[in-house]
Protein backbone atom coordinates (compact mmCIF):
# COMPACT_ATOMS: atom_id res chain seq x y z
CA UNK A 1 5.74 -5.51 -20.03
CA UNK A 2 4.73 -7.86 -17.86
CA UNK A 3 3.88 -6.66 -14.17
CA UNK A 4 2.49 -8.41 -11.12
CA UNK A 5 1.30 -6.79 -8.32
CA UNK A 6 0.23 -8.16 -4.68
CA UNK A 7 -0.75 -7.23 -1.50
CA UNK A 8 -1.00 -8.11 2.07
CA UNK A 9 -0.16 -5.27 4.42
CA UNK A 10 -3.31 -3.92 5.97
CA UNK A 11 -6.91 -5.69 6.28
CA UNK A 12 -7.05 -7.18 2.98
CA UNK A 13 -5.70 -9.48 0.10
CA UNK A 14 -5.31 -8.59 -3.36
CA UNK A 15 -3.21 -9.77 -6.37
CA UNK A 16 -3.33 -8.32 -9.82
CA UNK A 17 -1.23 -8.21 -13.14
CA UNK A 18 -0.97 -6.45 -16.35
CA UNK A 19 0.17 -6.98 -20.34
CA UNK A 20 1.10 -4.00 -21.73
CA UNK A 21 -1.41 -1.18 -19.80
CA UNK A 22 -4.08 -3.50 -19.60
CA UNK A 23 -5.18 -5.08 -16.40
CA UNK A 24 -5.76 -8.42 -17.46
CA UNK A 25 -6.63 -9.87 -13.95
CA UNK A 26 -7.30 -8.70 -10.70
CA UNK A 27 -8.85 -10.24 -7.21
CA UNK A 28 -9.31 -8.57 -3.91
CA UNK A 29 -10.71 -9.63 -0.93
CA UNK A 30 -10.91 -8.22 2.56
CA UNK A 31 -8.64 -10.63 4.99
CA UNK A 32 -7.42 -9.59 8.41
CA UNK A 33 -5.25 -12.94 9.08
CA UNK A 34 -3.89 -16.48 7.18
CA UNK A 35 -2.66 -14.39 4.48
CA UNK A 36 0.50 -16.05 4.41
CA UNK A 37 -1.77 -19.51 3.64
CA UNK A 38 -3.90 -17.45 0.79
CA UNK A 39 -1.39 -15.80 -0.86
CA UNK A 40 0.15 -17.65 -2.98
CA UNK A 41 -2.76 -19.54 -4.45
CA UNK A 42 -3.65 -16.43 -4.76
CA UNK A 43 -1.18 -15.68 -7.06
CA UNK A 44 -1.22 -19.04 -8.73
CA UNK A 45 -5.22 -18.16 -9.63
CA UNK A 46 -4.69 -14.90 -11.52
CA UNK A 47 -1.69 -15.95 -13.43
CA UNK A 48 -3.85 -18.94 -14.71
CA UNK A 49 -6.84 -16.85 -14.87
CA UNK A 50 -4.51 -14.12 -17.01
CA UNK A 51 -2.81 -17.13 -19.31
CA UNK A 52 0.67 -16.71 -17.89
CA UNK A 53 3.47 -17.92 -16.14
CA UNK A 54 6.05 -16.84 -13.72
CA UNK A 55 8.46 -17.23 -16.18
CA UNK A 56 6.53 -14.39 -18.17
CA UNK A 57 6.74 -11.82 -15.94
CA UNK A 58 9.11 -8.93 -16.39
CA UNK A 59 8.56 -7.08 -13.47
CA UNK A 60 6.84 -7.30 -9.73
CA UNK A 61 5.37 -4.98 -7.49
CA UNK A 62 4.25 -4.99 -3.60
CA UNK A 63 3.42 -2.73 -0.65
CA UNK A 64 5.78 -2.13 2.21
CA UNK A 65 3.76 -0.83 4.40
CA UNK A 66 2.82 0.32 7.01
CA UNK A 67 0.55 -1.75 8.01
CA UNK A 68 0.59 -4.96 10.30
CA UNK A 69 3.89 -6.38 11.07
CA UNK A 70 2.84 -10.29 10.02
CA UNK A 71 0.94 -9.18 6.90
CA UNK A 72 3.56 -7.11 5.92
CA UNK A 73 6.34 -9.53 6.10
CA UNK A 74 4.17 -11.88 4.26
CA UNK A 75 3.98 -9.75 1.05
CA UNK A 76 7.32 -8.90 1.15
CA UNK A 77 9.19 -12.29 1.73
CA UNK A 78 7.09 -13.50 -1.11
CA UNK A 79 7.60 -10.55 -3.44
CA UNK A 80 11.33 -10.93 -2.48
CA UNK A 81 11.66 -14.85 -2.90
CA UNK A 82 10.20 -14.21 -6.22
CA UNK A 83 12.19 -11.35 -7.61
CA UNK A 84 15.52 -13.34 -6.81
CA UNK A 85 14.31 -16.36 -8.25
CA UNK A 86 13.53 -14.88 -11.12
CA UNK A 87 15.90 -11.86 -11.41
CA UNK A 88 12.94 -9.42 -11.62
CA UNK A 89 12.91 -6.29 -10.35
CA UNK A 90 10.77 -5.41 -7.27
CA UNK A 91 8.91 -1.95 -6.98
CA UNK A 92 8.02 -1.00 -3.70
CA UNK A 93 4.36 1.38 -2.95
CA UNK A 94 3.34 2.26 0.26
CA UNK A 95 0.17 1.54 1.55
CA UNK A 96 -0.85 5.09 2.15
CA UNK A 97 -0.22 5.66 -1.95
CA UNK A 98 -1.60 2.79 -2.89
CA UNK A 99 -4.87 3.93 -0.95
CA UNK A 100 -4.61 7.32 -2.52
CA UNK A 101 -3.75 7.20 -6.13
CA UNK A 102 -7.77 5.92 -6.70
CA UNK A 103 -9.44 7.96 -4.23
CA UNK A 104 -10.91 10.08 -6.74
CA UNK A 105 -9.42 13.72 -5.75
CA UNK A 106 -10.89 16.68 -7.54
CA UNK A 107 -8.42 19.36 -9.20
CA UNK A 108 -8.54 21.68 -5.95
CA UNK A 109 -8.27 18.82 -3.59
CA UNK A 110 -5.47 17.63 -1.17
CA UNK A 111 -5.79 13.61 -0.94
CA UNK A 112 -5.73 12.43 3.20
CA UNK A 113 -4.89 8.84 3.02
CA UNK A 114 -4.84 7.35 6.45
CA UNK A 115 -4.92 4.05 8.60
CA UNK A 116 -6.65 3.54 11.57
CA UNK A 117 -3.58 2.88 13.69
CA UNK A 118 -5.22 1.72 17.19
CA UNK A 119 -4.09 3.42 20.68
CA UNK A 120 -5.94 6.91 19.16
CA UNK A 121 -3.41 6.93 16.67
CA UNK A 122 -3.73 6.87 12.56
CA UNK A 123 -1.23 6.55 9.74
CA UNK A 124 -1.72 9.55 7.44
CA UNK A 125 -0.14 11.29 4.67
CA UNK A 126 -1.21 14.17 2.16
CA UNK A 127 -0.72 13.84 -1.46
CA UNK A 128 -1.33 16.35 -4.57
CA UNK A 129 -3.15 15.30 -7.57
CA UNK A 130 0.09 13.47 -9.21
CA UNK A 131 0.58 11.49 -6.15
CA UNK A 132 3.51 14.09 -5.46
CA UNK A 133 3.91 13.22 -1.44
CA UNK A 134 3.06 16.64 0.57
CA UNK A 135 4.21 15.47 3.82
CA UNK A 136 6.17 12.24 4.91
CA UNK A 137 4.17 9.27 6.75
CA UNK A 138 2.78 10.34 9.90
CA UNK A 139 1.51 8.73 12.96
CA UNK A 140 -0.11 11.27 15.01
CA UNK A 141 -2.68 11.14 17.51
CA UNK A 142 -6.33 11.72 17.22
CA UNK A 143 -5.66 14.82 18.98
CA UNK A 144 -3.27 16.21 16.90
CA UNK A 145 -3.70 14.99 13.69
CA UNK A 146 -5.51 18.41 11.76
CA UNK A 147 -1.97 19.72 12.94
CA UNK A 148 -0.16 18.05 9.80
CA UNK A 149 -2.79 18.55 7.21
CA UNK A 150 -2.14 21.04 4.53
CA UNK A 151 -4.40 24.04 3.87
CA UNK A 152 -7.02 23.28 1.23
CA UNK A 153 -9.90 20.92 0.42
CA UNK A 154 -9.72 17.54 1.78
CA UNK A 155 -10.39 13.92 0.29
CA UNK A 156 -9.94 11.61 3.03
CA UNK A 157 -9.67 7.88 2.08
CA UNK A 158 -8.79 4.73 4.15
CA UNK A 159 -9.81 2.96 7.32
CA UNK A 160 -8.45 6.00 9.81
CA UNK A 161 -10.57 8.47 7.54
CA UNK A 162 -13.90 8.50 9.50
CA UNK A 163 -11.62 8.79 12.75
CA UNK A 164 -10.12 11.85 11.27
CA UNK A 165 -13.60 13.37 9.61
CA UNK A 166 -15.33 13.23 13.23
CA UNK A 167 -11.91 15.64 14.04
CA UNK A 168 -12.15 17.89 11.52
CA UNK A 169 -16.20 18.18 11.73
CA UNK A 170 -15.64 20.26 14.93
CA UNK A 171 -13.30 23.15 13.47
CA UNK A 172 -13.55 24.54 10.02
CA UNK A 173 -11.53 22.61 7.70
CA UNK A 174 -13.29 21.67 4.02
CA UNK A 175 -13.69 17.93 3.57
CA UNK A 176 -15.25 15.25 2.37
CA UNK A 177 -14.67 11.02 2.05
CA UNK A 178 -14.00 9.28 -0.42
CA UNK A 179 -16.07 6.26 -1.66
CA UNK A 180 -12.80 4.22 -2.78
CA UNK A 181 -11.53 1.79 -0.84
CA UNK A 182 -10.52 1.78 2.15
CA UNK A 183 -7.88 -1.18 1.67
CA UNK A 184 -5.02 -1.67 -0.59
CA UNK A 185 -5.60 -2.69 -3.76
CA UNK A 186 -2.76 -4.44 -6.03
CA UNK A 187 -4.78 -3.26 -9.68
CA UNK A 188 -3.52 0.28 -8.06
CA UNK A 189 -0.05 -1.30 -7.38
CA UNK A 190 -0.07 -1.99 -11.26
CA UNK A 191 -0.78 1.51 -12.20
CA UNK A 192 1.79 3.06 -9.58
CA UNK A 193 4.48 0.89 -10.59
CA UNK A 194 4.29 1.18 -14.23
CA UNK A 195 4.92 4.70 -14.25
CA UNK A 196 7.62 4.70 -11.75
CA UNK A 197 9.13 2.04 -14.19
CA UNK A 198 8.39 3.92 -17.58
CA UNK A 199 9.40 7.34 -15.76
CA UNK A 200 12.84 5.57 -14.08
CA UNK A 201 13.72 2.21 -15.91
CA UNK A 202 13.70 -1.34 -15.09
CA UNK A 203 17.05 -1.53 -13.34
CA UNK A 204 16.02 1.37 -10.81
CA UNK A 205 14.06 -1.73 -8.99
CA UNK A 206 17.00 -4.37 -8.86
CA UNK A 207 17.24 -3.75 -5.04
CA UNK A 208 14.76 -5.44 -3.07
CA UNK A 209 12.36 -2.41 -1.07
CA UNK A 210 12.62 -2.24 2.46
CA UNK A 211 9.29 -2.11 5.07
CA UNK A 212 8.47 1.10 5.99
CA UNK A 213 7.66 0.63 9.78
CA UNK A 214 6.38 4.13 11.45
CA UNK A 215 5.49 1.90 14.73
CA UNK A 216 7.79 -0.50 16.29
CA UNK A 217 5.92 -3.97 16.44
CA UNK A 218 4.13 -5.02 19.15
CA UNK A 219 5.59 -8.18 19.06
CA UNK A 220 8.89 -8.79 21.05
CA UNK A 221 11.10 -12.25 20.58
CA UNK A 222 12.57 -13.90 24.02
CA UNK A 223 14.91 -11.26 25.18
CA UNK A 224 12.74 -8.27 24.35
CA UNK A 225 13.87 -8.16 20.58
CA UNK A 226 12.41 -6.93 18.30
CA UNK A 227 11.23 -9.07 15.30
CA UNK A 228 12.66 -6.94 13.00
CA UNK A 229 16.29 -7.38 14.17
CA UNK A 230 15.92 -10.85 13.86
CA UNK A 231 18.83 -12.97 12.01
């Protein structure tokens, strides 16, 4: 199978894709704007890089958030343009499980990954070993953040996770931070997706994801709509 995986949601640019298990190709690059400019010759690079085509691909994969509301959008309207184009089907990974699955968690660990959200405020969720989900996204504040953690050992990963470590330095909570990434990463897009797909099937993914938006966007459209509702 297949699988190509891209994405554009938080403060980077990535693309990757797979044959089989095997990464054959994978770029990253931190980017905090033009991404809608880069990524498709983005795209373009590793297939050529990889020796294959669109027409090759059995299956796509891209984040849907959270993360910014343009950068978002961008990743998605391309993943979706693509899957209907080509009939593929689309997995969708958060951003928060794409930043955990290779922080690196120990057996007796609780994975913390988390955004720095601006306004005092981060993204965060927990996650066990597996990637099992041990609390839904959050967007606390600063302030009241160590409320939603888990009991246990902490790996934080992610931009908010030195916000959240000077937090938890002052009370008694074990942690420590992970040296992964802070960003999204598509080469863990491939590795998420492929076992959703070998665990669920390939027609599981023939509906297009939808953005997971914790924050409303900033960004309002004459009339005070919001982008989102737009036609």
């Amino acid at each position: 199978m297949i699988l190509l995986a891209f994405d554009t949601a938080q403060g980077a640019l990535s693309a990757a894709v797979s044959d089989g298990g095997d990464l054959h190709v994978a770029h990253f690059e931190e980017r905090t704007r033009g991404h809608a400019e880069a990524l498709m010759p983005l795209v373009d690079c590793v297939l050529k890089e990889a020796g294959i085509g669109f027409a090759d691909l059995d299956a796509l994969a891209v984040t849907v958030g959270p993360g910014t509301f343009t950068g978002l959008r961008v990743g998605l309207a391309a993943a979706r343009g693509l899957a209907l184009a080509r009939s593929l089907p689309l997995v969708g990974v958060t951003t928060l499980e794409a930043i955990a699955e290779p922080a690196g968690a120990a057996a007796d660990e609780i994975t913390i990954a988390t955004f720095d959200a601006r306004r005092d405020e981060i993204y965060m969720q927990a996650f066990a070993n597996d990637l099992e989900a041990l609390t839904p996204p959050l967007l606390p504040g600063l302030g009241e953040a160590e409320a939603h953690l888990p009991q246990g050992n902490l790996l934080l990963v992610g931009t908010g996770a030195p916000l959240l470590a000077e937090r938890l330095e002052k009370g008694a909570r074990s942690f420590r931070l992970s040296p992964a990434r802070p960003q999204p990463d598509a080469a863990a897009l491939l590795r998420i997706a492929r076992s959703r797909i070998e665990a669920q099937g390939l027609d599981a993914f023939r509906v297009a994801p939808e953005p997971l938006y914790i924050r409303a966007p900033d960004a309002k459209l004459p009339g005070g709509r919001d982008p989102g509702e737009a036609a």
